[in-house]
N, C-alpha and C. Protein backbone atom coordinates (compact mmCIF):
# COMPACT_ATOMS: atom_id res chain seq x y z
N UNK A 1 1.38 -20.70 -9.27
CA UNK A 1 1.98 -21.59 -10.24
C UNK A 1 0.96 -22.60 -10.76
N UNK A 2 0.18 -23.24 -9.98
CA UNK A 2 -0.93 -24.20 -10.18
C UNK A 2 -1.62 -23.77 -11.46
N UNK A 3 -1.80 -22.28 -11.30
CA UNK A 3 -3.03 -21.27 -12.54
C UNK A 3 -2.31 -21.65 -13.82
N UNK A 4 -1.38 -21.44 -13.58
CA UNK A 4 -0.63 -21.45 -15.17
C UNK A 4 -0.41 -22.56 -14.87
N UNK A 5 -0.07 -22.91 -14.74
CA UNK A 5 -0.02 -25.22 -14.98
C UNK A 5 -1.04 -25.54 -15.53
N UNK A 6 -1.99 -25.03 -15.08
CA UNK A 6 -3.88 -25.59 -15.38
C UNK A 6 -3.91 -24.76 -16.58
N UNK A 7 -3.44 -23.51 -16.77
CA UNK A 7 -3.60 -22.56 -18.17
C UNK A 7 -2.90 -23.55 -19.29
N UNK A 8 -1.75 -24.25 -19.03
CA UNK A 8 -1.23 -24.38 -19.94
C UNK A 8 -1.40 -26.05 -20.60
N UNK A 9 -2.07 -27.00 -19.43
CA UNK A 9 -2.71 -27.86 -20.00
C UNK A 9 -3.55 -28.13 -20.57
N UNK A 10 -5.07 -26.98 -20.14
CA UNK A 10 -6.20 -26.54 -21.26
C UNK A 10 -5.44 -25.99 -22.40
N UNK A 11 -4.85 -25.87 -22.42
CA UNK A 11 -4.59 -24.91 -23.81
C UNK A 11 -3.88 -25.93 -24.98
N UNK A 12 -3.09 -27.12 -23.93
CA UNK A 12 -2.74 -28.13 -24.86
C UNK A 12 -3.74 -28.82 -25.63
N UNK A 13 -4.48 -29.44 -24.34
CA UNK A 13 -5.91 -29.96 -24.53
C UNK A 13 -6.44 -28.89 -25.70
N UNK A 14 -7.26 -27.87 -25.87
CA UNK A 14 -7.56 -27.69 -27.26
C UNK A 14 -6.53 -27.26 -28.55
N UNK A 15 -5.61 -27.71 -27.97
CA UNK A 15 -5.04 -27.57 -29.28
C UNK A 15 -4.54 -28.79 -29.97
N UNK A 16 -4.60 -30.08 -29.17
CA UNK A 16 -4.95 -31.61 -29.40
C UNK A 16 -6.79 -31.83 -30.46
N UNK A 17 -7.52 -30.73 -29.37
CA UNK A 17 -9.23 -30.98 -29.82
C UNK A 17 -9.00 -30.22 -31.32
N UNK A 18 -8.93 -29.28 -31.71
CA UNK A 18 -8.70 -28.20 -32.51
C UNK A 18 -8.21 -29.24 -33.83
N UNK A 19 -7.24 -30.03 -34.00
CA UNK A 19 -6.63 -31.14 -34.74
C UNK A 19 -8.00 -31.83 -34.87
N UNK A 20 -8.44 -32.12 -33.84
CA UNK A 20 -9.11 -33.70 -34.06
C UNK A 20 -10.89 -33.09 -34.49
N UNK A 21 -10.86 -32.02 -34.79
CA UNK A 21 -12.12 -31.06 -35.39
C UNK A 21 -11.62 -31.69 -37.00
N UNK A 22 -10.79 -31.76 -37.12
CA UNK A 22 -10.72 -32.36 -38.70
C UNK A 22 -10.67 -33.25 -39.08
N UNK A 23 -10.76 -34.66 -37.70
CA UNK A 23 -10.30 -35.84 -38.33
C UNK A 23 -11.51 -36.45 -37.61
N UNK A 24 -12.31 -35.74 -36.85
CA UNK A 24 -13.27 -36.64 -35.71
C UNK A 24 -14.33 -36.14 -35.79
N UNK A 25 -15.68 -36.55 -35.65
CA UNK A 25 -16.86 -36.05 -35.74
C UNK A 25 -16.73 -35.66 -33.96
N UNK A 26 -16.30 -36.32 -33.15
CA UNK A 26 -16.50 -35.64 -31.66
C UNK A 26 -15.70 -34.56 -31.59
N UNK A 27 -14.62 -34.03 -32.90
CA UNK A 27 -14.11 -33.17 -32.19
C UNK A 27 -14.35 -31.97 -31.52
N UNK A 28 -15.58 -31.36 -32.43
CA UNK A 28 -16.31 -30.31 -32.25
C UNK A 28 -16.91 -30.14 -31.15
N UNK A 29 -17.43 -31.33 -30.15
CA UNK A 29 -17.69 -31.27 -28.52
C UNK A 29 -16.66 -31.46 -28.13
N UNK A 30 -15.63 -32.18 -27.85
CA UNK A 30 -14.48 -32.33 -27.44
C UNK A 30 -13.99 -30.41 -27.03
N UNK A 31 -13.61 -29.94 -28.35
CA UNK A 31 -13.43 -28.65 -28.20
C UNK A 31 -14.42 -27.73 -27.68
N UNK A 32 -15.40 -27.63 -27.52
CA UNK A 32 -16.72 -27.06 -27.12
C UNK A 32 -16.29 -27.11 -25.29
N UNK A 33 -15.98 -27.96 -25.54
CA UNK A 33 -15.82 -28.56 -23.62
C UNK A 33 -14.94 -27.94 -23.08
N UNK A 34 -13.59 -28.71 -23.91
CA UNK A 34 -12.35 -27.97 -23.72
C UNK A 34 -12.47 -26.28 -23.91
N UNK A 35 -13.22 -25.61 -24.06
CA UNK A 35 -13.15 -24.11 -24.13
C UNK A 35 -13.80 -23.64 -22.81
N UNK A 36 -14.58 -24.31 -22.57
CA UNK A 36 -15.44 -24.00 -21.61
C UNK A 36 -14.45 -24.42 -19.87
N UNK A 37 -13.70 -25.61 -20.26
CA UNK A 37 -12.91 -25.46 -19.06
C UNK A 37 -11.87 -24.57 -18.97
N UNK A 38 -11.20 -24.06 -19.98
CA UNK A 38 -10.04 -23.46 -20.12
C UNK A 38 -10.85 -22.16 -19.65
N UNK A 39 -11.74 -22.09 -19.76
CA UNK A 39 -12.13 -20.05 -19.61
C UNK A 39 -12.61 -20.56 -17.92
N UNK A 40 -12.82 -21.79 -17.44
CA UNK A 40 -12.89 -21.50 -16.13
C UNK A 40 -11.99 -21.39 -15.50
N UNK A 41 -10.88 -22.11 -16.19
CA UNK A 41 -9.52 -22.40 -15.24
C UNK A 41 -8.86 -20.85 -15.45
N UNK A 42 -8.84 -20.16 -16.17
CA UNK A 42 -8.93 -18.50 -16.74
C UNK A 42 -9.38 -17.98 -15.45
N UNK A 43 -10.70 -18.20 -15.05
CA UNK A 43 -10.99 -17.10 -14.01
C UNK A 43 -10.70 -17.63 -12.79
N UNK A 44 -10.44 -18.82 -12.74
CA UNK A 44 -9.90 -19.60 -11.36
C UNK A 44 -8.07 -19.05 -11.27
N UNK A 45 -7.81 -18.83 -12.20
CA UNK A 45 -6.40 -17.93 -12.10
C UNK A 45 -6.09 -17.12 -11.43
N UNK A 46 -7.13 -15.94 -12.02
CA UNK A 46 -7.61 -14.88 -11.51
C UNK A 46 -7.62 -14.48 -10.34
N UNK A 47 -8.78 -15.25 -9.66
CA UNK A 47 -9.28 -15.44 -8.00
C UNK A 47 -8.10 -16.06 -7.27
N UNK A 48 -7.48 -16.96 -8.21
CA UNK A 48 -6.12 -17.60 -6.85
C UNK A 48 -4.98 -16.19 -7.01
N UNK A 49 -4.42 -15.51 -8.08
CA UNK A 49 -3.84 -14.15 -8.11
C UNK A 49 -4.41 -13.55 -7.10
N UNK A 50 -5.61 -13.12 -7.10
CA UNK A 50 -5.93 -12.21 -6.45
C UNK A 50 -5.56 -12.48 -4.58
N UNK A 51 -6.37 -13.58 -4.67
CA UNK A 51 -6.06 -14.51 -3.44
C UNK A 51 -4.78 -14.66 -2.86
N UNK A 52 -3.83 -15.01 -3.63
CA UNK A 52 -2.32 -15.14 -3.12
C UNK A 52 -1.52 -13.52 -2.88
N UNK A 53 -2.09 -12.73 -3.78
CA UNK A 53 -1.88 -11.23 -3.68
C UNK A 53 -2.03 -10.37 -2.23
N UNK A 54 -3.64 -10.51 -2.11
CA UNK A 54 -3.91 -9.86 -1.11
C UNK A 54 -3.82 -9.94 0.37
N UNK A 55 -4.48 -11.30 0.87
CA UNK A 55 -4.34 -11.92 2.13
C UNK A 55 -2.61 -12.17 2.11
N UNK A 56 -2.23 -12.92 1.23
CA UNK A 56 -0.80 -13.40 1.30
C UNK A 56 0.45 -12.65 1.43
N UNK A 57 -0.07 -11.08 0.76
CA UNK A 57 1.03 -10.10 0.49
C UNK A 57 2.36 -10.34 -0.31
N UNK A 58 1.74 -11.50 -1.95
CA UNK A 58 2.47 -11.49 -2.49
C UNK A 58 2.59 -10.65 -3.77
N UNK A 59 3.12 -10.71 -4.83
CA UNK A 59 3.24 -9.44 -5.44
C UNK A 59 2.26 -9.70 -6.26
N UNK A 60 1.91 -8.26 -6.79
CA UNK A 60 0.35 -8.09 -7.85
C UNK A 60 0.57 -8.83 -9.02
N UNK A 61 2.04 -9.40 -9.54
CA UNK A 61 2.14 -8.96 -11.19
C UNK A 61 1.73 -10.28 -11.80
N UNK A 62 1.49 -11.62 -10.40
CA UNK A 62 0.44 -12.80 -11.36
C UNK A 62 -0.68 -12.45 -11.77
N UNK A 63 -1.15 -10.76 -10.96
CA UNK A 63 -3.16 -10.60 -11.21
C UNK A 63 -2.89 -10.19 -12.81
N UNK A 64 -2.38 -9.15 -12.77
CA UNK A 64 -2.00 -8.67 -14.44
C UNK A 64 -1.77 -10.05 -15.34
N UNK A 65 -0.82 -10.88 -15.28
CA UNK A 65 -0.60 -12.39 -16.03
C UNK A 65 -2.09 -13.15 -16.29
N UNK A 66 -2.79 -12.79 -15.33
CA UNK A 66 -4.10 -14.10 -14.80
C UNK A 66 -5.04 -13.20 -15.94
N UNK A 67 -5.28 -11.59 -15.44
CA UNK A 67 -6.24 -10.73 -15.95
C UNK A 67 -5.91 -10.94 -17.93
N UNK A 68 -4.91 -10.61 -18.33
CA UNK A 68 -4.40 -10.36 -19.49
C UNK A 68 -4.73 -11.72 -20.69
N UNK A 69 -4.79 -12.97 -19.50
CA UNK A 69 -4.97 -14.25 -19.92
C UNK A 69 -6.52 -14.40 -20.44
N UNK A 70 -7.22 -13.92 -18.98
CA UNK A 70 -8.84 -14.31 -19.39
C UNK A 70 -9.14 -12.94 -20.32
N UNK A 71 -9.04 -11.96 -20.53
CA UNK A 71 -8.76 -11.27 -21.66
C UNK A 71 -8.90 -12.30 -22.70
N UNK A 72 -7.69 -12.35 -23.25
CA UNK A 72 -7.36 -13.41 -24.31
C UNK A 72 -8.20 -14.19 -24.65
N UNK A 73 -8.36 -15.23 -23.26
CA UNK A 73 -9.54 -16.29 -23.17
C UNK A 73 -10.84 -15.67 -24.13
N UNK A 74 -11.07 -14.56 -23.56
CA UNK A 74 -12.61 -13.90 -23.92
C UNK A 74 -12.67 -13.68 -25.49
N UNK A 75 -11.34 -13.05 -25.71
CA UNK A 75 -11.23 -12.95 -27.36
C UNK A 75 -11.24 -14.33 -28.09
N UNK A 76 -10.74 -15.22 -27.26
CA UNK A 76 -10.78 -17.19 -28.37
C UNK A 76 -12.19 -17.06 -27.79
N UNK A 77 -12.91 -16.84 -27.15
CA UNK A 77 -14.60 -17.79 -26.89
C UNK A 77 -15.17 -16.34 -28.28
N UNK A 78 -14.94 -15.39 -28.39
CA UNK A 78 -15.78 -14.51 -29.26
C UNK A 78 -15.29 -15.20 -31.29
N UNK A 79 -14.04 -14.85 -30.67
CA UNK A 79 -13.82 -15.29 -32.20
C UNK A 79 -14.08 -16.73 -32.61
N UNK A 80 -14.13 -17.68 -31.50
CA UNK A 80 -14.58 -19.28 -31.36
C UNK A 80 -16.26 -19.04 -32.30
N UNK A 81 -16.90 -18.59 -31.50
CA UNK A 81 -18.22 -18.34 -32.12
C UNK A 81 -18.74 -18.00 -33.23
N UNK A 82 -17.81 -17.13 -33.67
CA UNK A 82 -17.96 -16.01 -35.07
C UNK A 82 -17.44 -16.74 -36.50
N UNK A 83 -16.80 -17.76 -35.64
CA UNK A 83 -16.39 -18.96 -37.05
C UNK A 83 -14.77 -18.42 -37.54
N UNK A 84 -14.06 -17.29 -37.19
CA UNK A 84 -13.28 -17.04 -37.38
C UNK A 84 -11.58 -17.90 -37.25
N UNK A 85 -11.47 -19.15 -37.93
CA UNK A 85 -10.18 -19.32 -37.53
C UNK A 85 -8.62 -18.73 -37.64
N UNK A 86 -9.01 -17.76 -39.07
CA UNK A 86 -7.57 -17.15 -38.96
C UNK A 86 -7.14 -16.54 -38.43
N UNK A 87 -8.27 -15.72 -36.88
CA UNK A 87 -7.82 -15.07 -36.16
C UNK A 87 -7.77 -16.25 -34.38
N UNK A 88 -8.51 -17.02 -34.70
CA UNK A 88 -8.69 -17.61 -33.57
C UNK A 88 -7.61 -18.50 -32.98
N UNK A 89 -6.88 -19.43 -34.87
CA UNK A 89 -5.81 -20.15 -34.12
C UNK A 89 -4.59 -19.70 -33.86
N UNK A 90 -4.60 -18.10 -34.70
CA UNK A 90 -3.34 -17.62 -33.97
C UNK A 90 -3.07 -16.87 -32.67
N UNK A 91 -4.52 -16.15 -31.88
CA UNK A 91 -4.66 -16.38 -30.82
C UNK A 91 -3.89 -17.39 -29.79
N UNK A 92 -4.93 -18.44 -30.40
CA UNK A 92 -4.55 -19.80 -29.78
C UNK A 92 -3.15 -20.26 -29.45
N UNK A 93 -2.45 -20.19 -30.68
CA UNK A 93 -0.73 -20.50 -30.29
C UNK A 93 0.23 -19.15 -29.23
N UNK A 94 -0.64 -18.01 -29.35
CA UNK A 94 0.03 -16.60 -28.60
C UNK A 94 -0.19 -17.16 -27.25
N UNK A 95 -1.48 -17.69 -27.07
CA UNK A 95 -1.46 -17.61 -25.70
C UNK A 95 -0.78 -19.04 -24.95
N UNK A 96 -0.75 -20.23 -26.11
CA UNK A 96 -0.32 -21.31 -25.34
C UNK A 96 1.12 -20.82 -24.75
N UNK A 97 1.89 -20.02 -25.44
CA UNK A 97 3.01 -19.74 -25.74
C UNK A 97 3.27 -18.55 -24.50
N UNK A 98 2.72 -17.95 -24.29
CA UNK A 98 2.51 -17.11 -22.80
C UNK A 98 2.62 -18.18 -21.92
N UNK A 99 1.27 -19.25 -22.01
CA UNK A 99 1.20 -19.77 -20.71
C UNK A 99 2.53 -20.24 -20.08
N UNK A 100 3.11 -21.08 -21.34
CA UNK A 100 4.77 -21.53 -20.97
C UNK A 100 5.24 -21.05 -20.39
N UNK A 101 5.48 -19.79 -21.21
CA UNK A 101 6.30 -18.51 -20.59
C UNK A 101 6.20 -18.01 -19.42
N UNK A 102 5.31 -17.97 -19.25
CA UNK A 102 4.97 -17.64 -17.76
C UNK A 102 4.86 -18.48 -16.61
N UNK A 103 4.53 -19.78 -16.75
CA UNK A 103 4.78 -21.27 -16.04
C UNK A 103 6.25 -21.43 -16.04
N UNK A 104 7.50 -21.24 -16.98
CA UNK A 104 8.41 -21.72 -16.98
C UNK A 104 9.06 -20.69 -15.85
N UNK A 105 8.97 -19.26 -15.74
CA UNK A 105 9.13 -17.66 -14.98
C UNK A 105 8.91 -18.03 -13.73
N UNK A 106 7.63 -18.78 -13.50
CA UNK A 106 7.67 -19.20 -12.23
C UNK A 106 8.54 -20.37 -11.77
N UNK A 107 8.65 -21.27 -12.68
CA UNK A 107 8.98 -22.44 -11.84
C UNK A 107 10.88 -22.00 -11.78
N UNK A 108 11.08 -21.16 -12.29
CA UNK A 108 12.84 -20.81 -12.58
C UNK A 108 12.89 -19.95 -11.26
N UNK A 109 11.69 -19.24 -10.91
CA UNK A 109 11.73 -18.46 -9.54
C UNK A 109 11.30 -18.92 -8.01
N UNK A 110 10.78 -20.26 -8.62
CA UNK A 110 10.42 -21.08 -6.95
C UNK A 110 11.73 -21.24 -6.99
N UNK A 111 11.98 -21.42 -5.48
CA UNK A 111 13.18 -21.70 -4.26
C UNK A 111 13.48 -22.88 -4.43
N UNK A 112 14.57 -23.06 -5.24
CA UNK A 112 14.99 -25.16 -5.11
C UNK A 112 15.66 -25.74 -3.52
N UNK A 113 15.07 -26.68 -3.09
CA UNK A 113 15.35 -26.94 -1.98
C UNK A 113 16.82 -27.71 -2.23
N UNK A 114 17.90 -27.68 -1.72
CA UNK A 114 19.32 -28.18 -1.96
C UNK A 114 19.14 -29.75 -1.86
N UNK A 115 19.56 -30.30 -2.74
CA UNK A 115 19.33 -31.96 -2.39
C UNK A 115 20.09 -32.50 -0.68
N UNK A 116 20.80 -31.99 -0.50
CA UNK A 116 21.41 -32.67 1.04
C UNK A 116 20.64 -32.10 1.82
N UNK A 117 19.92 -31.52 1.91
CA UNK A 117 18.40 -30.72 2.61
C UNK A 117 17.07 -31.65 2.59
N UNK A 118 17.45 -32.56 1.50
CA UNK A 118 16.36 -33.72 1.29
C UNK A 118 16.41 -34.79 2.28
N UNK A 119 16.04 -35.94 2.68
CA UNK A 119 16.16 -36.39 3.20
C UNK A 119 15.07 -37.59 3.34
């Protein structure tokens, strides 16, 4: 759950930077940065999928979510480069829009602890 939490706040984060590329001379490092963390937090997904998968014996289908993501990731850092935005910012909104989706999948499937269980 953490992966996609972290997926889906980089992804806010440049899409806050992405705006401010038009109104800010920093935006262009701002976003530069922000890409560069988002594709780590991408493969830090990955490794915790894999991680929670194998040793843990939980199910495969976050590695596919994690894999499919830095995918993606790889296509915004190529088309990032190539100057391409009409393909890049719609990328950009597909995947913020996954991350949700898939952050919200989890958090509807963690175990709610009963409030009189609280204490």
């Amino acid at each position: 759950m953490l992966g996609s939490a972290a997926d889906a706040l980089t992804l806010f984060f440049q899409a806050v930077t992405a705006g401010m590329l038009l109104t800010s001379s920093r935006g262009h490092l701002m976003h530069d940065v922000g890409s560069k963390v988002m594709y780590a937090a991408a493969m830090l997904y990955v490794l915790a999928a894999v991680l929670a998968w194998r040793p843990g014996g939980g199910s495969p289908r976050p590695i596919l979510y994690a894999t499919g993501f830095l995918g993606l990731a790889s296509v915004q850092v190529v088309l990032g480069i190539a100057h391409m935005p009409s393909l890049h910012v719609p990328v950009g909104v597909l995947m913020f829009g996954l991350s949700l989706l898939t952050l919200g999948q989890m958090l509807s499937a963690h175990p709610q602890v009963p409030s009189s269980a609280r204490s």
